[in-house]
C-alpha atoms as a PDB file:
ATOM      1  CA  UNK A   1     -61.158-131.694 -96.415  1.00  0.00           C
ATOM      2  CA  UNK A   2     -60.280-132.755-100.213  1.00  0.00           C
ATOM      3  CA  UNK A   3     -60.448-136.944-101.368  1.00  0.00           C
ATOM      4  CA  UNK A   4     -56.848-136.816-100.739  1.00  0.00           C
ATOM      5  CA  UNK A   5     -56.699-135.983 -97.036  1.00  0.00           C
ATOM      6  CA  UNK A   6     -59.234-138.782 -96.279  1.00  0.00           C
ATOM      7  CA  UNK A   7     -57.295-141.279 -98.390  1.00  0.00           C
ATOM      8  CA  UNK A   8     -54.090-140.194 -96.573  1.00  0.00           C
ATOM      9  CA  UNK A   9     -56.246-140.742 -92.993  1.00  0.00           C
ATOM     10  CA  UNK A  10     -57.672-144.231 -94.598  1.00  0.00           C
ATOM     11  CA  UNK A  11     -54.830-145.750 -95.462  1.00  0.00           C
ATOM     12  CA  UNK A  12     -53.113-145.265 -91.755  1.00  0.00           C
ATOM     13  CA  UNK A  13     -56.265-146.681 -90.173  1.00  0.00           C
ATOM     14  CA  UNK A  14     -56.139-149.731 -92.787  1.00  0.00           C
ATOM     15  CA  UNK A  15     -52.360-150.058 -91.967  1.00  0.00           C
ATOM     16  CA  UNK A  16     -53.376-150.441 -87.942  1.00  0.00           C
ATOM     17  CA  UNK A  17     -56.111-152.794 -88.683  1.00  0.00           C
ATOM     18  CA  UNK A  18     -54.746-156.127 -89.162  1.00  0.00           C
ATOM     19  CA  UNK A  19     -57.853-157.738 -90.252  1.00  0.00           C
ATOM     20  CA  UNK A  20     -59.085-155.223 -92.628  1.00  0.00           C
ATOM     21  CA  UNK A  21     -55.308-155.455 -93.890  1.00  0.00           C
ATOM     22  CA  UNK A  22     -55.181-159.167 -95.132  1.00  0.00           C
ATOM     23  CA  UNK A  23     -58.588-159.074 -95.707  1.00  0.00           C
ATOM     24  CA  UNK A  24     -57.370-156.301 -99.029  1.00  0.00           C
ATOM     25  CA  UNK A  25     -53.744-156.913 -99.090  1.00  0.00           C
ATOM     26  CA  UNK A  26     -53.212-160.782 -98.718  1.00  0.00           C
ATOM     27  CA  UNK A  27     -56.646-162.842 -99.133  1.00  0.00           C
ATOM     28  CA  UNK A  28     -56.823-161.488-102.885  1.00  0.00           C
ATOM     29  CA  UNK A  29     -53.288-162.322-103.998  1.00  0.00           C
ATOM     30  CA  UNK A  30     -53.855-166.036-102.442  1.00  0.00           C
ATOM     31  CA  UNK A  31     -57.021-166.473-103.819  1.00  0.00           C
ATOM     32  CA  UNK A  32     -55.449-165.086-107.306  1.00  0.00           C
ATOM     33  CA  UNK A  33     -52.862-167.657-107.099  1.00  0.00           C
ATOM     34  CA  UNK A  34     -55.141-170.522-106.228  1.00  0.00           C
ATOM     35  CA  UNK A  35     -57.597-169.595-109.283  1.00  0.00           C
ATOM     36  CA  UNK A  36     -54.597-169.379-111.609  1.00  0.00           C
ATOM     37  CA  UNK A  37     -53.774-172.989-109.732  1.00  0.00           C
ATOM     38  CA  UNK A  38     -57.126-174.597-109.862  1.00  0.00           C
ATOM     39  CA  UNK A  39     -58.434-176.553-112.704  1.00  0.00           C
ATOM     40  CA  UNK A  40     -59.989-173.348-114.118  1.00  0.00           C
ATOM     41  CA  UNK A  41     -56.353-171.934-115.267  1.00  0.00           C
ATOM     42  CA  UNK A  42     -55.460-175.757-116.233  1.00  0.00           C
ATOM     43  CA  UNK A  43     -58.290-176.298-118.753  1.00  0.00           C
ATOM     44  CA  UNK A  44     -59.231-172.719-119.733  1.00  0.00           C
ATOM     45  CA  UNK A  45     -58.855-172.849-123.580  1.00  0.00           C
ATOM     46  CA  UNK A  46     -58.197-168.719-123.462  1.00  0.00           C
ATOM     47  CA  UNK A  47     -56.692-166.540-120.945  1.00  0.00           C
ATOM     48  CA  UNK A  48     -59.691-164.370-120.857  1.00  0.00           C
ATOM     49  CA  UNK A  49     -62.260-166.864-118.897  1.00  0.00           C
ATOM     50  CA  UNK A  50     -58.822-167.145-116.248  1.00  0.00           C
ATOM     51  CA  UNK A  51     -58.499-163.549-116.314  1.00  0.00           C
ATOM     52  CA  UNK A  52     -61.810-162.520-115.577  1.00  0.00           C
ATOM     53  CA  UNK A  53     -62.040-164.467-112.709  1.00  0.00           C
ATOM     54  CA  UNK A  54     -58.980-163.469-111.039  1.00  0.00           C
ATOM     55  CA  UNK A  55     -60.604-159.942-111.741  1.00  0.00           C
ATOM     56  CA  UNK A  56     -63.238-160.369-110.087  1.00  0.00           C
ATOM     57  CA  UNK A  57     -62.006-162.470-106.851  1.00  0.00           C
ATOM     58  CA  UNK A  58     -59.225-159.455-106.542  1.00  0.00           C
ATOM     59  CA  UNK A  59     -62.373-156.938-106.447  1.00  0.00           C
ATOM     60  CA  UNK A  60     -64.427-159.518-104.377  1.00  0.00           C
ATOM     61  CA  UNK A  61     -61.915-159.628-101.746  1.00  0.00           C
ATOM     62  CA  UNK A  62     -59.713-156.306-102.017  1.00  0.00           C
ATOM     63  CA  UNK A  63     -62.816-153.988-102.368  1.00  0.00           C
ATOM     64  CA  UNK A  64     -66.257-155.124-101.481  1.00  0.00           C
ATOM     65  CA  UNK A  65     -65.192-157.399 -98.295  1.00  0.00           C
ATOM     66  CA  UNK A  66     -62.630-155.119 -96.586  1.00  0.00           C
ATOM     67  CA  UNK A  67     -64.677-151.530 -97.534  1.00  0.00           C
ATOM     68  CA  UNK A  68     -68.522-153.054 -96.238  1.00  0.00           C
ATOM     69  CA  UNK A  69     -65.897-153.934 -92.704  1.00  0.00           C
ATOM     70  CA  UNK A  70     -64.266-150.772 -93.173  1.00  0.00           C
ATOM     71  CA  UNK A  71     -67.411-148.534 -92.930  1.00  0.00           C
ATOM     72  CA  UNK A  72     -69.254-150.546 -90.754  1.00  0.00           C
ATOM     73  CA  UNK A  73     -66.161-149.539 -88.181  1.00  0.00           C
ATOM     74  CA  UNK A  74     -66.275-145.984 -89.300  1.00  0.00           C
ATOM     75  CA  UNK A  75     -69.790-145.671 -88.351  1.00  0.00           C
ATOM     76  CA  UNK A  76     -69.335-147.530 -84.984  1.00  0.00           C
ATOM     77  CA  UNK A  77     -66.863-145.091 -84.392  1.00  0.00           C
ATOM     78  CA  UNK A  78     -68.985-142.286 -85.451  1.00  0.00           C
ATOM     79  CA  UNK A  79     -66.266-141.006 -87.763  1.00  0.00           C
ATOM     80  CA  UNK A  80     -68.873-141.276 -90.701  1.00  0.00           C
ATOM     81  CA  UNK A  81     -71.475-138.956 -88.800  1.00  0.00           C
ATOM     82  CA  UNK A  82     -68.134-136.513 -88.169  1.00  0.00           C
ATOM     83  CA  UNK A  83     -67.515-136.579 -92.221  1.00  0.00           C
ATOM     84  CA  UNK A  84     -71.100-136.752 -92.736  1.00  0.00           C
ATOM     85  CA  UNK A  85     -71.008-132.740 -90.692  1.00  0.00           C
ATOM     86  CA  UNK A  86     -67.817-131.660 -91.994  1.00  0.00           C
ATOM     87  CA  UNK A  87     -67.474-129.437 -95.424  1.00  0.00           C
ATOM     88  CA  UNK A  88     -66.040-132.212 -97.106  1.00  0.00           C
ATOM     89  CA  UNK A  89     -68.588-133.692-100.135  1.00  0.00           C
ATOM     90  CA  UNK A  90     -70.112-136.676-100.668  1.00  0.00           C
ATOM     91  CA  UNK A  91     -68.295-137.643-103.568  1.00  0.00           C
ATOM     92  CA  UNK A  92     -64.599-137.024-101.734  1.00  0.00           C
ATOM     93  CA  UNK A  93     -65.435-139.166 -98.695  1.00  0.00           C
ATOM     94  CA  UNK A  94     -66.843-142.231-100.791  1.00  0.00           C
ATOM     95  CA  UNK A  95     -63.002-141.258-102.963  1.00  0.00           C
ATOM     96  CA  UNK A  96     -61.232-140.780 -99.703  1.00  0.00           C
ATOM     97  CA  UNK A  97     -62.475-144.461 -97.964  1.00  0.00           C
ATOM     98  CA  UNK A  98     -62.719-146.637-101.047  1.00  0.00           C
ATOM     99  CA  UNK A  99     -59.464-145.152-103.057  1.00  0.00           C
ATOM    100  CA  UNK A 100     -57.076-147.215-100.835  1.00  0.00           C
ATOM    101  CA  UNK A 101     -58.450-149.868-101.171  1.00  0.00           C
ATOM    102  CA  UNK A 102     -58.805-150.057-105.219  1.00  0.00           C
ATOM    103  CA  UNK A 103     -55.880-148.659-105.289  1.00  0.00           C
ATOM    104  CA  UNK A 104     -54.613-152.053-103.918  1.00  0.00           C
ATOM    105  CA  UNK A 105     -56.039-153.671-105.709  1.00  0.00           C
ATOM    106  CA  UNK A 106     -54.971-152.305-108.729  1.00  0.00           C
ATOM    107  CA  UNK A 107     -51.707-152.690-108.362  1.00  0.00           C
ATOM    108  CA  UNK A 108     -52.198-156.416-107.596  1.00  0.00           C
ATOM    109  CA  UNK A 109     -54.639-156.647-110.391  1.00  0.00           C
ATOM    110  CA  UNK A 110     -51.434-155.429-112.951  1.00  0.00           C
ATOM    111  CA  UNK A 111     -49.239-157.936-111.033  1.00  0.00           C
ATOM    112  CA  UNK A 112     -51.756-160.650-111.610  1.00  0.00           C
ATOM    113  CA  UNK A 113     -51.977-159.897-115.035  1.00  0.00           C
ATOM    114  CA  UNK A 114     -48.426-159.548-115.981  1.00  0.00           C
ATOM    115  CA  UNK A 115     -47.923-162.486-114.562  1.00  0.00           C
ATOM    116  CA  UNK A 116     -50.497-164.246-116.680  1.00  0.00           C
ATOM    117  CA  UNK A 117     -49.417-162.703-119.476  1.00  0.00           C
ATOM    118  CA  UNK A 118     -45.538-163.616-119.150  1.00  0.00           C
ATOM    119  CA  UNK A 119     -46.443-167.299-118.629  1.00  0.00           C
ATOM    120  CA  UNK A 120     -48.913-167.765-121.347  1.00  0.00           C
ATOM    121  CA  UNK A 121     -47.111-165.576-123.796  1.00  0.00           C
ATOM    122  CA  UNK A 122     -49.434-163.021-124.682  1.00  0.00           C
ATOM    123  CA  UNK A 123     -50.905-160.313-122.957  1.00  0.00           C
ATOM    124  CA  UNK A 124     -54.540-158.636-123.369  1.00  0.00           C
ATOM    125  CA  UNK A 125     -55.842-157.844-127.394  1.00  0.00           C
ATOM    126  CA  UNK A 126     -57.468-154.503-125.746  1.00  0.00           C
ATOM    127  CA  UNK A 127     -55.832-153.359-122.658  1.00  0.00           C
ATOM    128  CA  UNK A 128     -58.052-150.459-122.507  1.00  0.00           C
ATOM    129  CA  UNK A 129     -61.125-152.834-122.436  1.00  0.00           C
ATOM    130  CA  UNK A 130     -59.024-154.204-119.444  1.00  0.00           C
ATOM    131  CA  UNK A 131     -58.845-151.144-117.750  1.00  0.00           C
ATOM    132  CA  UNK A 132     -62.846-149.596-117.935  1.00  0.00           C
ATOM    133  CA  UNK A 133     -63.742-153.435-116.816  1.00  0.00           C
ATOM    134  CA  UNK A 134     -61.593-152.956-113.697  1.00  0.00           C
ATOM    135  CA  UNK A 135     -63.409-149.216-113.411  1.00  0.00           C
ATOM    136  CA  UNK A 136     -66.971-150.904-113.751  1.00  0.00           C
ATOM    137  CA  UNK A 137     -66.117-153.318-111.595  1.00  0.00           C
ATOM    138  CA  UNK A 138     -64.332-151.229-108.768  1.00  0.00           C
ATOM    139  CA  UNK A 139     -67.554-148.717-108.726  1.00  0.00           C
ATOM    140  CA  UNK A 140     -69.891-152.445-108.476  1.00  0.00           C
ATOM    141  CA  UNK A 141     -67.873-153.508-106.062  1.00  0.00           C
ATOM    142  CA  UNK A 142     -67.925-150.286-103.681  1.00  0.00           C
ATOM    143  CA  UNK A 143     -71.568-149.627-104.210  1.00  0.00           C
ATOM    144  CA  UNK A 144     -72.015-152.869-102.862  1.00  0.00           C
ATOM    145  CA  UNK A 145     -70.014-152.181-100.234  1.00  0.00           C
ATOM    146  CA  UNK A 146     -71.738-149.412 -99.459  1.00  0.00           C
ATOM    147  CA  UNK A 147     -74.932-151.166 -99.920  1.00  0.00           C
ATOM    148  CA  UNK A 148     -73.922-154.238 -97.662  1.00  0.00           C
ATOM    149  CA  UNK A 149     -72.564-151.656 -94.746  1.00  0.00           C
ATOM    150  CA  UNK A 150     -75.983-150.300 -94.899  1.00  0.00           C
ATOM    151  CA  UNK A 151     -77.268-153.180 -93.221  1.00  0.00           C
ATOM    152  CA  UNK A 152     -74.639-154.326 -91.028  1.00  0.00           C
ATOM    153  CA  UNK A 153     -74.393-152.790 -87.490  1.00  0.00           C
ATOM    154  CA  UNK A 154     -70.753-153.765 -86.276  1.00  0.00           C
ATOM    155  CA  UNK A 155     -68.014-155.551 -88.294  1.00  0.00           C
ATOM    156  CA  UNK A 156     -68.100-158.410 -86.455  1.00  0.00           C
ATOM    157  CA  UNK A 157     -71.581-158.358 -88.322  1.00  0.00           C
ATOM    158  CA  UNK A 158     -69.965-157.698 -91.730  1.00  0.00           C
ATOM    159  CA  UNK A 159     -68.491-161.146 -92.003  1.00  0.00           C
ATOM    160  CA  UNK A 160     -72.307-162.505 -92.362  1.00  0.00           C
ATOM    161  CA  UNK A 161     -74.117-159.533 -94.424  1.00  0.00           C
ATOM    162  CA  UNK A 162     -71.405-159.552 -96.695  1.00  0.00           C
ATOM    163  CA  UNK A 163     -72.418-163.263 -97.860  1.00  0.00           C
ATOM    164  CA  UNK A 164     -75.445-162.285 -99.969  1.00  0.00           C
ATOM    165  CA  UNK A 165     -73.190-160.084-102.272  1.00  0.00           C
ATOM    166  CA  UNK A 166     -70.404-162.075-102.461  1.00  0.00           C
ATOM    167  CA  UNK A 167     -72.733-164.948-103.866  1.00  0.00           C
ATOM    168  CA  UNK A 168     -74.782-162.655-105.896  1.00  0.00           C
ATOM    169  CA  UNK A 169     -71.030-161.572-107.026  1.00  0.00           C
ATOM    170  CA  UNK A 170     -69.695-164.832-107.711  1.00  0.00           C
ATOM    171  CA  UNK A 171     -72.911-165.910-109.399  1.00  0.00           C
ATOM    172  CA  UNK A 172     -72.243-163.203-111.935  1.00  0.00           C
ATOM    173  CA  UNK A 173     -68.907-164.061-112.398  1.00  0.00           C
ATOM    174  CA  UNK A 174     -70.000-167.811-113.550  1.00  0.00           C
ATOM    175  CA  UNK A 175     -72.396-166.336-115.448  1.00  0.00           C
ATOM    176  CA  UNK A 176     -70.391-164.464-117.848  1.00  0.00           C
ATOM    177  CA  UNK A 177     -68.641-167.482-118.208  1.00  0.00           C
ATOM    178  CA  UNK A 178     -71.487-169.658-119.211  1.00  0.00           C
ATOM    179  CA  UNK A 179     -72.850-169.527-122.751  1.00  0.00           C
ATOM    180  CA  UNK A 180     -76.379-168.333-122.439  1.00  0.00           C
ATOM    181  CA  UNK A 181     -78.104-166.993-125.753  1.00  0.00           C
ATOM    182  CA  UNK A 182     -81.701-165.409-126.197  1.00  0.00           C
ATOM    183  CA  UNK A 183     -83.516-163.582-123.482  1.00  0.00           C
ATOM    184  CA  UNK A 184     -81.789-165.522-120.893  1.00  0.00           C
ATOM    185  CA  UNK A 185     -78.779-163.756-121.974  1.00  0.00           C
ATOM    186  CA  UNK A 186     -80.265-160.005-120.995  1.00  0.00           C
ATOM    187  CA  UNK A 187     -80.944-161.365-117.539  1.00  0.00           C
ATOM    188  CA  UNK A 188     -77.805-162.999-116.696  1.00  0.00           C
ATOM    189  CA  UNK A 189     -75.800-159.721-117.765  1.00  0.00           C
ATOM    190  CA  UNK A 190     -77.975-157.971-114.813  1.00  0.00           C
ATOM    191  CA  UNK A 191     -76.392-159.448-112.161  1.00  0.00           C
ATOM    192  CA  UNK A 192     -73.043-157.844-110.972  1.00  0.00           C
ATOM    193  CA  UNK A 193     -70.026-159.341-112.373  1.00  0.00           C
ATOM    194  CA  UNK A 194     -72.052-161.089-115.259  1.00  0.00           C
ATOM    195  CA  UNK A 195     -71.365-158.572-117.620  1.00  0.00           C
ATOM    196  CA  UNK A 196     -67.885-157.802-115.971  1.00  0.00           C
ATOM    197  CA  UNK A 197     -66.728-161.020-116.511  1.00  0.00           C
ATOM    198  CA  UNK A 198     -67.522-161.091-120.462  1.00  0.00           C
ATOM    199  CA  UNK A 199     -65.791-157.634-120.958  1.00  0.00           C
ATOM    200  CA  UNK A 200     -63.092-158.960-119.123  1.00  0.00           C
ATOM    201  CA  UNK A 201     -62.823-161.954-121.486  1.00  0.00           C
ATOM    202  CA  UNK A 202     -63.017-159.729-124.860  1.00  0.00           C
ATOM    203  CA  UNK A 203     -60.248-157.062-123.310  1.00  0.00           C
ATOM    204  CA  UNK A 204     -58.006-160.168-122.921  1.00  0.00           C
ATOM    205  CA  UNK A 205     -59.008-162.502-125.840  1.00  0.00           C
ATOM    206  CA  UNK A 206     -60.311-160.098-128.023  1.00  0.00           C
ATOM    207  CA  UNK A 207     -63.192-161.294-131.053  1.00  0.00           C
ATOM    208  CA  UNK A 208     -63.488-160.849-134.808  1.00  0.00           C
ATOM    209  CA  UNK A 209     -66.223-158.414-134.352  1.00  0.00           C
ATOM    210  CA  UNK A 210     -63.489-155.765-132.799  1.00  0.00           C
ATOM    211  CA  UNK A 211     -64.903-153.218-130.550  1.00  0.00           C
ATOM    212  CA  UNK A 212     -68.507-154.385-131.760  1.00  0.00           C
ATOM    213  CA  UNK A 213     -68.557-157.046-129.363  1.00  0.00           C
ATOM    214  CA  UNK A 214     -67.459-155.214-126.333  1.00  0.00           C
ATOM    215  CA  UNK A 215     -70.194-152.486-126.521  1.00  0.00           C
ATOM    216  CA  UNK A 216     -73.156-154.685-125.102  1.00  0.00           C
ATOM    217  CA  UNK A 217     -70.937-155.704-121.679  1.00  0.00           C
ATOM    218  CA  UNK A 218     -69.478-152.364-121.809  1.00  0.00           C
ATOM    219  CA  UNK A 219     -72.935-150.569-121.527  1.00  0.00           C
ATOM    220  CA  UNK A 220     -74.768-153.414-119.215  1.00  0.00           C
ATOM    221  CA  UNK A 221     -71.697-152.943-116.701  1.00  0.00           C
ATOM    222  CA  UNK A 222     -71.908-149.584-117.062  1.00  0.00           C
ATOM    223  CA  UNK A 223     -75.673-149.428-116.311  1.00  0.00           C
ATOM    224  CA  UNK A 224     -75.271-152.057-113.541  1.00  0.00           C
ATOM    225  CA  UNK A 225     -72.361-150.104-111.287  1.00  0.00           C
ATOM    226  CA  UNK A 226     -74.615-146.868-112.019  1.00  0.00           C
ATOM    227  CA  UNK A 227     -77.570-148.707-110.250  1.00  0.00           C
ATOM    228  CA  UNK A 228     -76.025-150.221-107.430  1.00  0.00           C
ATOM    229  CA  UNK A 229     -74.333-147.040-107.302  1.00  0.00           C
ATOM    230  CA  UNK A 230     -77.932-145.079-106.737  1.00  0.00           C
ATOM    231  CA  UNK A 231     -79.143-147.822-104.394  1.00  0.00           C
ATOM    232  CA  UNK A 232     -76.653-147.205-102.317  1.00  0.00           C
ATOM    233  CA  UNK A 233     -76.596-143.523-101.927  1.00  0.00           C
ATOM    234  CA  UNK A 234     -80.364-144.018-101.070  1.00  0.00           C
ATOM    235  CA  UNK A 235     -80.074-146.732 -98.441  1.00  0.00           C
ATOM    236  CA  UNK A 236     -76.863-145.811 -96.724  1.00  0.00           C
ATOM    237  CA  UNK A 237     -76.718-144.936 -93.388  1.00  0.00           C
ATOM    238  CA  UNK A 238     -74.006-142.299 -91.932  1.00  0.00           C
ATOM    239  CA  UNK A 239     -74.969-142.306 -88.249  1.00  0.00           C
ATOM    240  CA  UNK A 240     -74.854-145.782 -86.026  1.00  0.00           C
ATOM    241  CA  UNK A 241     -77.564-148.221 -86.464  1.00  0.00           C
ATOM    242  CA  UNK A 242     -80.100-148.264 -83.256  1.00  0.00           C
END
């Protein structure tokens, strides 16, 4: 069973679930248009701070809500333990139930951002900034998934476990926008989405140091979605919680 097959499978169970369905397909693009609404888009001096945020709602609420639901119903279902026994690997059944789902996303995430660019004029210095800051931050955004689902028994339970990540997600986000210099700085760029959100910002605004400035956000994400990437794999569970 390749990453395809179970992407194919996914994406029909996703279609039949109407919850799971706006959770990824609707709540993003309204909370993208609210952001780009809200004060945030009205005062933002650059498009970057604006475009890091709607980044990071659109992986907040297209990936790591609707996957730590999606598995949590997998596993009721046992259909994780029946993966879990089948020849497929590990790596093409996390591919085959998260791809859907960022693959949503990205395709609203280049909507969002062509829209931003066509009304303010000017798109991204460094699209391909823009595109490993949406990898890091699909891979973050999954492995906490993952790592929320491993606590959650039912999806009616995922609507509460999913609240410490989401605010440890959001936290980040604001972080990256704040200013913070010295050793504060190192600390802040731990949490998810800190270090997101200021490679987001350089992809889109870009900085007179060039590439210089984007290799301290680019490694801390990196090292960050590798992390909760390994936490994950070692808490998970496959088979329904007692």
């Amino acid at each position: 069973m390749t990453a395809l097959t179970l992407a194919v499978a996914e994406t029909r169970l996703i279609l039949r679930n109407r919850t799971v369905l706006v959770t990824a397909a609707v709540l993003p693009i309204a909370m993208a248009i609210a952001v780009g609404r809200s004060n945030l888009g009205a005062v933002s001096e650059s498009g970057g701070s604006l475009a890091a945020v709607q980044l990071g709602m659109l992986l907040l609420f297209g990936v790591l809500m609707p996957i730590t639901m999606t598995l949590a119903a997998r596993r009721q279902q046992r259909y994780l333990k029946r993966l879990r026994s089948s020849p497929a690997s590990t790596a093409s059944i996390v591919a085959g139930l998260a791809g859907p789902l960022v693959l949503i996303v990205a395709v609203q995430a280049v909507i969002v951002f062509a829209v931003m660019a066509w009304l303010g004029n000017a798109g991204p210095e460094h699209p391909e900034l823009l595109v490993l800051a949406f990898a890091n931050g699909a891979v973050t955004s999954v492995a906490l998934g993952f790592l929320t689902a491993s606590f959650t028994k039912s999806p009616e339970a995922a609507q509460i476990t999913v609240i410490p990540a989401t605010l440890v997600f959001m936290v980040g986000l604001f972080l990256g926008l704040a200013p913070i210099d010295g050793a504060r700085s190192v600390l802040a760029a731990a949490v998810p989405g800190a270090s997101l959100t200021e490679l987001t910002r350089l992809a889109w605004d870009g900085s007179p140091d060039g590439y210089a400035a984007a290799v301290r956000p680019l490694v801390l994400s990196t090292i960050v979605a590798v992390a909760a990437a390994l936490l994950a794999a070692r808490l998970f569970r496959w088979q329904p919680r007692a």
